[in-house]
Protein backbone atom coordinates (compact mmCIF):
# COMPACT_ATOMS: atom_id res chain seq x y z
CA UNK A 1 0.00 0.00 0.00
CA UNK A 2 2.98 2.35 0.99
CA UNK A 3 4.52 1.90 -2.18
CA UNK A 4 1.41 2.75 -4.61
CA UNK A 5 1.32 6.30 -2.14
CA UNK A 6 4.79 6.70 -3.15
CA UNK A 7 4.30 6.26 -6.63
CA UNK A 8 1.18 8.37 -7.04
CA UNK A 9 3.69 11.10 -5.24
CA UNK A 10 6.17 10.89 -7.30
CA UNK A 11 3.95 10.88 -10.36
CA UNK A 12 2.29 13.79 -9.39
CA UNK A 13 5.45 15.53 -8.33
CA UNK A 14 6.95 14.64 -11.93
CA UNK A 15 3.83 16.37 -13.60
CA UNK A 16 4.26 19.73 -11.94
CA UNK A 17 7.95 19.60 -12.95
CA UNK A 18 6.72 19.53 -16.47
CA UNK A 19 4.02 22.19 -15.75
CA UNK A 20 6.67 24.31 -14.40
CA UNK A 21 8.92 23.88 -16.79
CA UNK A 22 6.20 24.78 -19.90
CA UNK A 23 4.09 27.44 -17.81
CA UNK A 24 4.32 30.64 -18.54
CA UNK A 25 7.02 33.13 -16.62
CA UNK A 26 6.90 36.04 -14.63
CA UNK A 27 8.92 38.72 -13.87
CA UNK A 28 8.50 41.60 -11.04
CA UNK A 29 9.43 45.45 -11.28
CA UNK A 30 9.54 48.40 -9.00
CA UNK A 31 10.04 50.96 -11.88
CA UNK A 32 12.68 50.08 -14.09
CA UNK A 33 14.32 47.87 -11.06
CA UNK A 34 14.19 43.92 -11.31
CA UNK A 35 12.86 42.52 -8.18
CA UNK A 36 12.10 38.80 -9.15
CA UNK A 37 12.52 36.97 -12.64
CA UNK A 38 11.96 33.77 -14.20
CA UNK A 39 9.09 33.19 -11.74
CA UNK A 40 6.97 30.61 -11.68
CA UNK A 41 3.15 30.90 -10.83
CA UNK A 42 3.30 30.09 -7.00
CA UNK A 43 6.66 31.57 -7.12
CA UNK A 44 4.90 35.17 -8.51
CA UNK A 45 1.79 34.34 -6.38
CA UNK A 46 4.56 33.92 -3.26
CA UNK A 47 6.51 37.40 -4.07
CA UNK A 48 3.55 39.28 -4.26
CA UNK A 49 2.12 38.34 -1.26
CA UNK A 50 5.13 39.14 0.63
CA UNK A 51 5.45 42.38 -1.15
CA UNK A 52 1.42 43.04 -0.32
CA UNK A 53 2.60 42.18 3.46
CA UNK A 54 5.47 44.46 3.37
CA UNK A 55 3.71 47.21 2.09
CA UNK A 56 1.24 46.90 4.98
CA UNK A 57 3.63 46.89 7.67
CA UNK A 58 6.04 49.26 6.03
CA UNK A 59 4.06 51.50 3.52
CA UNK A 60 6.06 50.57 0.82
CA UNK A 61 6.52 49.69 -1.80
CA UNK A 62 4.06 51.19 -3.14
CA UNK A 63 1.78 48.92 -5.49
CA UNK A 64 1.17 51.82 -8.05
CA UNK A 65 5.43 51.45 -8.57
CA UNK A 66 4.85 47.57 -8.73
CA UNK A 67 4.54 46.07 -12.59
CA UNK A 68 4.54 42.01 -14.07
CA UNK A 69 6.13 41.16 -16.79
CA UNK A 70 4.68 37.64 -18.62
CA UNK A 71 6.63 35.71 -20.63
CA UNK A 72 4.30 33.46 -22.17
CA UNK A 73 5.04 29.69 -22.48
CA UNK A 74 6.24 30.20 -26.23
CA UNK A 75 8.13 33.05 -25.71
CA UNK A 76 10.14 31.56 -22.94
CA UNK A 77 10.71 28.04 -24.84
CA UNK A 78 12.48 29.43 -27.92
CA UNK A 79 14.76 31.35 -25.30
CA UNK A 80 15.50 28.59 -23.46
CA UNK A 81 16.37 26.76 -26.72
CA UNK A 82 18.61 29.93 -28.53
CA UNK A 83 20.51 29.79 -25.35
C-alpha cells in the first residue's frame, strides 16, 4: 500500500515539474528595477504576497510602482532553446 502512495507522489510531483517547466514566466518590477525573474506561478503568487505584506507593515513599496512582466510559455521556450 505504501509503495502505490509513493508512486502516485512521485507521479504527481513529476507532472508539476513539467508544468513548471512549460508554464508561462513572470517577472516583477519596481520601476525600471528587477525585483524577481523567471518566476513561476506560486513563485509570482509567493513574491507578491510578501510584497502586499510588506507594504502593509512598512508602507512601501508602493503597489502603483509595482509592474509584471509575462513571458508566455512560447516566448520563454524558444529562449530557453537559442541559449
Amino acid at each position: 500500500m505504501k509503495s502505490g502512495a509513493i508512486l502516485a507522489f512521485a507521479s504527481g510531483t513529476k507532472k508539476q515539474e513539467l508544468f513548471d517547466t512549460m508554464a508561462d514566466r513572470y517577472t516583477i518590477l519596481k520601476g525600471d528595477k528587477v525585483l524577481y525573474q523567471n518566476l513561476t506561478q506560486m513563485e509570482y503568487f509567493d513574491r507578491i504576497e510578501d510584497l502586499s505584506i510588506e507594504y502593509y507593515q512598512t508602507g512601501s513599496p508602493n503597489p502603483s510602482e509595482i509592474t509584471t512582466k509575462i513571458i508566455g510559455e512560447h516566448e520563454w521556450l524558444q529562449n530557453q532553446k537559442s541559449d
